[in-house]
C-alpha atoms as a PDB file:
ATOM      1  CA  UNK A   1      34.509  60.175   9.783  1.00  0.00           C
ATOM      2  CA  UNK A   2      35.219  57.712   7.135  1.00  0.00           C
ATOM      3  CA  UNK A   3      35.836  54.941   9.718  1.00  0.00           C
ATOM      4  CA  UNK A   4      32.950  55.925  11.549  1.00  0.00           C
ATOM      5  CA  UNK A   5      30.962  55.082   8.457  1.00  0.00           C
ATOM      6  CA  UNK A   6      32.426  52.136   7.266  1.00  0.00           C
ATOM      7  CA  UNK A   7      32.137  50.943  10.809  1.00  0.00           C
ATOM      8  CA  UNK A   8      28.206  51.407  10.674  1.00  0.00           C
ATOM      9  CA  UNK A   9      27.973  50.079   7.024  1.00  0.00           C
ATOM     10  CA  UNK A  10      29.644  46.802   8.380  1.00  0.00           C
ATOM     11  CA  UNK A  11      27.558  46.706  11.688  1.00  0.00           C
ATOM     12  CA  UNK A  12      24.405  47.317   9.665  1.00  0.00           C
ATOM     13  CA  UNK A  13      25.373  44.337   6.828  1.00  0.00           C
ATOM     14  CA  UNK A  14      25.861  42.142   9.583  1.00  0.00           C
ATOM     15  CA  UNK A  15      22.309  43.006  10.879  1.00  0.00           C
ATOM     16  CA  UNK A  16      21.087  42.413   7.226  1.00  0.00           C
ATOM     17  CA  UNK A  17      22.499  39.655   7.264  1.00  0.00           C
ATOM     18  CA  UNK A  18      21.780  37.945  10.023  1.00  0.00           C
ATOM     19  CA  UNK A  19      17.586  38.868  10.060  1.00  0.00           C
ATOM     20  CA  UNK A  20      18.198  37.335   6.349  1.00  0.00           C
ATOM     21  CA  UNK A  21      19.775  34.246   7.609  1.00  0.00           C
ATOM     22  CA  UNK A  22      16.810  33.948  10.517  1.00  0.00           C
ATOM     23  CA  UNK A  23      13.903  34.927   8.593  1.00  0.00           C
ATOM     24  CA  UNK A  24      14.762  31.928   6.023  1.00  0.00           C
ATOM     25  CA  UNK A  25      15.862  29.559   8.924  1.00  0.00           C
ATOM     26  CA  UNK A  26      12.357  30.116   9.930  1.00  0.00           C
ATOM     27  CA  UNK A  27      10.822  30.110   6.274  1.00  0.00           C
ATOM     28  CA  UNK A  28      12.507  26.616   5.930  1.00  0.00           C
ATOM     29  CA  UNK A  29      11.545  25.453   9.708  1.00  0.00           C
ATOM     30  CA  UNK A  30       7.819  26.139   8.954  1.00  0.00           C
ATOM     31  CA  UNK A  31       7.950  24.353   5.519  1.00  0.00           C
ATOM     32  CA  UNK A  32      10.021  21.487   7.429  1.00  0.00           C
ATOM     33  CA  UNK A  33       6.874  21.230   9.873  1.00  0.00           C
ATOM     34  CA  UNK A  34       4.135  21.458   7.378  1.00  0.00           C
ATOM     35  CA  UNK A  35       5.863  18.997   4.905  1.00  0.00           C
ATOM     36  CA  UNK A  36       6.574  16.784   8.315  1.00  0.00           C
ATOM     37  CA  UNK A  37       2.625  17.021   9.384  1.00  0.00           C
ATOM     38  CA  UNK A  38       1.549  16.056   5.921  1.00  0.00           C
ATOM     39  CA  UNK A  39       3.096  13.019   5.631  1.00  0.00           C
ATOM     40  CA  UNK A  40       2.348  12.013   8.478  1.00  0.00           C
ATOM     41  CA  UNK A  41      -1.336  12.950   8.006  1.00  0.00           C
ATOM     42  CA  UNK A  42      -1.017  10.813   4.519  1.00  0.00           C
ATOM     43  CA  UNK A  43       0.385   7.907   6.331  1.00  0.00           C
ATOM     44  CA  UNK A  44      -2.062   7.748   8.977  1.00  0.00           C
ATOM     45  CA  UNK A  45      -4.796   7.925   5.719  1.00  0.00           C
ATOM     46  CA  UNK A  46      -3.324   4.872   4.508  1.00  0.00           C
ATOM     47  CA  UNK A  47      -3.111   3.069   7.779  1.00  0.00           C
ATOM     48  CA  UNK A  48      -6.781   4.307   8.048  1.00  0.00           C
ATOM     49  CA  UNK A  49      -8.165   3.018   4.762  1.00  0.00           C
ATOM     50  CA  UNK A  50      -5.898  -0.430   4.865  1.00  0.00           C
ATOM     51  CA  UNK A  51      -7.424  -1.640   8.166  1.00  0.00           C
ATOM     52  CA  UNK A  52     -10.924  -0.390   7.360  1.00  0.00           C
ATOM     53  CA  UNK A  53     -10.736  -2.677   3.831  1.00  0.00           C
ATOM     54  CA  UNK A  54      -9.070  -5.560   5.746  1.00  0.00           C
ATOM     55  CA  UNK A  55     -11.765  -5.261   8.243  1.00  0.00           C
ATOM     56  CA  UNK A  56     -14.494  -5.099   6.038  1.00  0.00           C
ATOM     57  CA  UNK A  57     -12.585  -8.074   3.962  1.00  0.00           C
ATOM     58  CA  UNK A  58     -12.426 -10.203   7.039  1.00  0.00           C
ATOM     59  CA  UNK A  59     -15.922  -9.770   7.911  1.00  0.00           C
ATOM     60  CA  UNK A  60     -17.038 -10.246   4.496  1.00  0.00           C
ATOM     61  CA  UNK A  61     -14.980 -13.872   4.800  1.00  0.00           C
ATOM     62  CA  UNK A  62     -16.509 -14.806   8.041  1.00  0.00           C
ATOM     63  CA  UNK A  63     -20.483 -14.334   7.198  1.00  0.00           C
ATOM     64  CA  UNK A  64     -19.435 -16.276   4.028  1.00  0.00           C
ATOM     65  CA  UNK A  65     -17.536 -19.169   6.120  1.00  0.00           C
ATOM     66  CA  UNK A  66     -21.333 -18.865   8.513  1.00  0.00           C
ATOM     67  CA  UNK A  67     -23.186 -18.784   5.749  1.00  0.00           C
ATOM     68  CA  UNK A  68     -21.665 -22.067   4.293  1.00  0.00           C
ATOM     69  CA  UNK A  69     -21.666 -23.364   8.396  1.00  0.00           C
ATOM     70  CA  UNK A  70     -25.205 -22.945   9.050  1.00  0.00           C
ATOM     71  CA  UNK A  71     -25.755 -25.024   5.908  1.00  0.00           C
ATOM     72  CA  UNK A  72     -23.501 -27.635   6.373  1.00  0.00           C
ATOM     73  CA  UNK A  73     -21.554 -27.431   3.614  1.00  0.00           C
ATOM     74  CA  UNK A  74     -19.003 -28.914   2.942  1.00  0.00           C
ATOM     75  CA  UNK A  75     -19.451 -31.469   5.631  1.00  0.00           C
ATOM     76  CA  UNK A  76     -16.510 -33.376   5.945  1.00  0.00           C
ATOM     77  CA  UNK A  77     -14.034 -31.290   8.574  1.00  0.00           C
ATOM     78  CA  UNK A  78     -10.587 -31.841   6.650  1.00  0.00           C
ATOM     79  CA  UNK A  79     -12.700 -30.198   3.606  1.00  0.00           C
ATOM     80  CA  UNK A  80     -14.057 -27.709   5.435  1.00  0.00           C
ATOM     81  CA  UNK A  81     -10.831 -26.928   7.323  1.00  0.00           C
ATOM     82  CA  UNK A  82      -9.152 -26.181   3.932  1.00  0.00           C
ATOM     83  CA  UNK A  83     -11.968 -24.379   2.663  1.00  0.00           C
ATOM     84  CA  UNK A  84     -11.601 -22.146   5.782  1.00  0.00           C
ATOM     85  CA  UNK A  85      -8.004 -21.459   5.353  1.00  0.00           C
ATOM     86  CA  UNK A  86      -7.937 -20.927   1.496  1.00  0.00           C
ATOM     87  CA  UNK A  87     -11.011 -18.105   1.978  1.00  0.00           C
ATOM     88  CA  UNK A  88      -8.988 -16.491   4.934  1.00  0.00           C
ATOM     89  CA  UNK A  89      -5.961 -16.221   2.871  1.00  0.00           C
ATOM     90  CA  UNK A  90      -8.106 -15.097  -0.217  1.00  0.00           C
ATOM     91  CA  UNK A  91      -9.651 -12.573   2.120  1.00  0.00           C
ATOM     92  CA  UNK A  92      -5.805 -11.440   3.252  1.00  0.00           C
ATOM     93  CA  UNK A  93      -4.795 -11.452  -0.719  1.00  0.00           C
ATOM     94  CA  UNK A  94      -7.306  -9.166  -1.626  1.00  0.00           C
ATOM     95  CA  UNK A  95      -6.976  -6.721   1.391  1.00  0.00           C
ATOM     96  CA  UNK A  96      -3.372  -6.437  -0.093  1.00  0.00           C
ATOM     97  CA  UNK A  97      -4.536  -5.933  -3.386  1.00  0.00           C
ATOM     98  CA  UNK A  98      -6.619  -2.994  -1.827  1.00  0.00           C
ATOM     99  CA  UNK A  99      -3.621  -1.394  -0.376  1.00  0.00           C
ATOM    100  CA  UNK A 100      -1.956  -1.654  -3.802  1.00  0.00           C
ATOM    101  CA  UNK A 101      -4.985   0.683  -5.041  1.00  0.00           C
ATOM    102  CA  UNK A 102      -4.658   3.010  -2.412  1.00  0.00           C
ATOM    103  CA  UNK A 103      -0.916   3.499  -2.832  1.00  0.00           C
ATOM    104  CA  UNK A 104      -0.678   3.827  -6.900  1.00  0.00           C
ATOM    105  CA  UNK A 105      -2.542   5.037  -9.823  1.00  0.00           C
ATOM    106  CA  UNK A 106      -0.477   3.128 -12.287  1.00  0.00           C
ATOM    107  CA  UNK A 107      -3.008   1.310 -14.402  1.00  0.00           C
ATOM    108  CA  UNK A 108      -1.155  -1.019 -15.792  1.00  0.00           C
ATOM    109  CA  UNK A 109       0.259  -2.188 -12.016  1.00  0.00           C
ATOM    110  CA  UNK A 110      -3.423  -2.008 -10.818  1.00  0.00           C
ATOM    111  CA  UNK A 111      -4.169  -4.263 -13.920  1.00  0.00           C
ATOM    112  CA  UNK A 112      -2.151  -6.845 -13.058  1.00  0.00           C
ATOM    113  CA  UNK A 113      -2.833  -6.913  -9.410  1.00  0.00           C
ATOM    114  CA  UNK A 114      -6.353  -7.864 -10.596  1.00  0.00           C
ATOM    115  CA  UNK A 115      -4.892 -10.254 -13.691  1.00  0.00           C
ATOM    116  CA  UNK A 116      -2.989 -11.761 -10.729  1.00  0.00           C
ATOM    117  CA  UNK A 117      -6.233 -13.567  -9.093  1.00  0.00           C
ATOM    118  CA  UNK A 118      -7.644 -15.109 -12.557  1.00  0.00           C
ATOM    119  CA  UNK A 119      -5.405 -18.174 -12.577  1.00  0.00           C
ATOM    120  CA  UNK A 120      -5.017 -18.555  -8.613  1.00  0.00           C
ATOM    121  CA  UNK A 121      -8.871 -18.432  -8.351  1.00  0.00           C
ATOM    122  CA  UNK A 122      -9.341 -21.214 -10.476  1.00  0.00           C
ATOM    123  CA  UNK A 123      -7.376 -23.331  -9.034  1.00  0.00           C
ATOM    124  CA  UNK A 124      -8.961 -25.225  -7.242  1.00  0.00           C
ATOM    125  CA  UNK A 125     -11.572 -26.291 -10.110  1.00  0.00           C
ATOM    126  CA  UNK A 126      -8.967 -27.354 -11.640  1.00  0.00           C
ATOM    127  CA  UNK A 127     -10.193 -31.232 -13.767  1.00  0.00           C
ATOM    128  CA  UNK A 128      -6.985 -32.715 -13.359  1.00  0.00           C
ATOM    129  CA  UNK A 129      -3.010 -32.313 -12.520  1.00  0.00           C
ATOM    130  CA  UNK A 130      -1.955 -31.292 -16.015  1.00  0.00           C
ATOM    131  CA  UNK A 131      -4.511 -27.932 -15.773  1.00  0.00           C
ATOM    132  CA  UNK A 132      -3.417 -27.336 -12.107  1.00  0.00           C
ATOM    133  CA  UNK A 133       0.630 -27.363 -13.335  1.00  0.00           C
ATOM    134  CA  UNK A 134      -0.903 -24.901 -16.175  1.00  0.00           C
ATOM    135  CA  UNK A 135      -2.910 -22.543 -14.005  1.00  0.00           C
ATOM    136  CA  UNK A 136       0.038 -22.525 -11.259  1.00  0.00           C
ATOM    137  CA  UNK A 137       2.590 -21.636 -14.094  1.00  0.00           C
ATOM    138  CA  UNK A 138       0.314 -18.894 -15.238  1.00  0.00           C
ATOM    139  CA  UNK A 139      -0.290 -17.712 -11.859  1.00  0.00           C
ATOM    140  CA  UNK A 140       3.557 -17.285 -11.569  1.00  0.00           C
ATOM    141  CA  UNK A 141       3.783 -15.285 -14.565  1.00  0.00           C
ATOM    142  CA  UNK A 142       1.409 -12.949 -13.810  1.00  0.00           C
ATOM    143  CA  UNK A 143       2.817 -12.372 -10.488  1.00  0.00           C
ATOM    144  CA  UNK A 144       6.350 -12.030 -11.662  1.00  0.00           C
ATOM    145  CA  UNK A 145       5.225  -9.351 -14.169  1.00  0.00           C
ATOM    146  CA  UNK A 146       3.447  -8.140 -11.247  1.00  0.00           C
ATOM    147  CA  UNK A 147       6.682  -7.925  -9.378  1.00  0.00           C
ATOM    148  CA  UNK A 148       8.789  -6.977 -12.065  1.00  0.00           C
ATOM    149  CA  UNK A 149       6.641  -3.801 -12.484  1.00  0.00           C
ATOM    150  CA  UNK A 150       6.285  -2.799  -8.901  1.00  0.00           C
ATOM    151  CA  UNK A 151       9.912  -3.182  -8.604  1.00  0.00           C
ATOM    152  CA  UNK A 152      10.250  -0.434 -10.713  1.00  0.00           C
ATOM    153  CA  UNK A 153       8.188   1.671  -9.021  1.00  0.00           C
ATOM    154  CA  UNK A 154       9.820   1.208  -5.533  1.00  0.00           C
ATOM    155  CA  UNK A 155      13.920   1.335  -6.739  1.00  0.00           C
END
């Protein structure tokens, strides 16, 4: 009788055991799946958002580059060729600044993504080649505190 019991205690632990051992397999499947769906729901967001500011930023750029066009200004074609580029890549700077919104809420990284465009937008204005050494030093101090910072964040 005694084996007869010890027999069923064993058969039943291993039962136990092994509904234990499924029900949190599943448990940690299900969380697996949901954790699995929202990231990829948060990744699609950001794909989402990203191309709907770059479109929106390329757009804006284009009816600006018309707008100047149907006026004829500037009217010599090397001038307006690099007026062209430098407001396309302007356009493609701030779409990345965008993304850098979207992805963090760090204030002082968002602050400097914006510090970042006060010496690089004034470049061009720039009186003579003395400012423009000063404004492209400044511009590269900015962005390596920029970088220096977001480094951080992504090690």
């Amino acid at each position: 009788m005694n084996s007869v019991l010890t027999s069923l205690i064993a058969v039943g632990g291993t039962l136990a055991g092994a509904s234990l051992t499924y029900l949190f397999g599943r448990l940690a499947a299900r969380r697996a799946e949901w954790v699995a769906r929202e990231e990829r729901l948060r990744q699609d967001r950001i794909a989402a958002y990203a191309t709907f500011v770059g479109a929106v930023t390329e757009l804006r750029q284009a009816l600006i580059s018309l707008w100047f066009l149907k006026r004829g200004e500037p009217a010599d074609p090397e001038v307006r060729a690099a007026y062209t580029e430098a407001d396309q890549r302007g356009a493609a700077a701030r779409h990345a600044r965008f993304r850098v919104q979207l992805l963090t809420d760090d204030p002082e990284l968002l602050q400097l993504a914006d510090a970042v465009f006060k010496p690089v937008d004034v470049l061009a204005d720039a009186a003579n080649r003395g400012e423009l050494a000063v404004l492209e030093e400044r511009s590269e101090e900015v962005l390596a505190a920029f970088i220096q910072l977001a480094g951080k964040q992504v090690r």
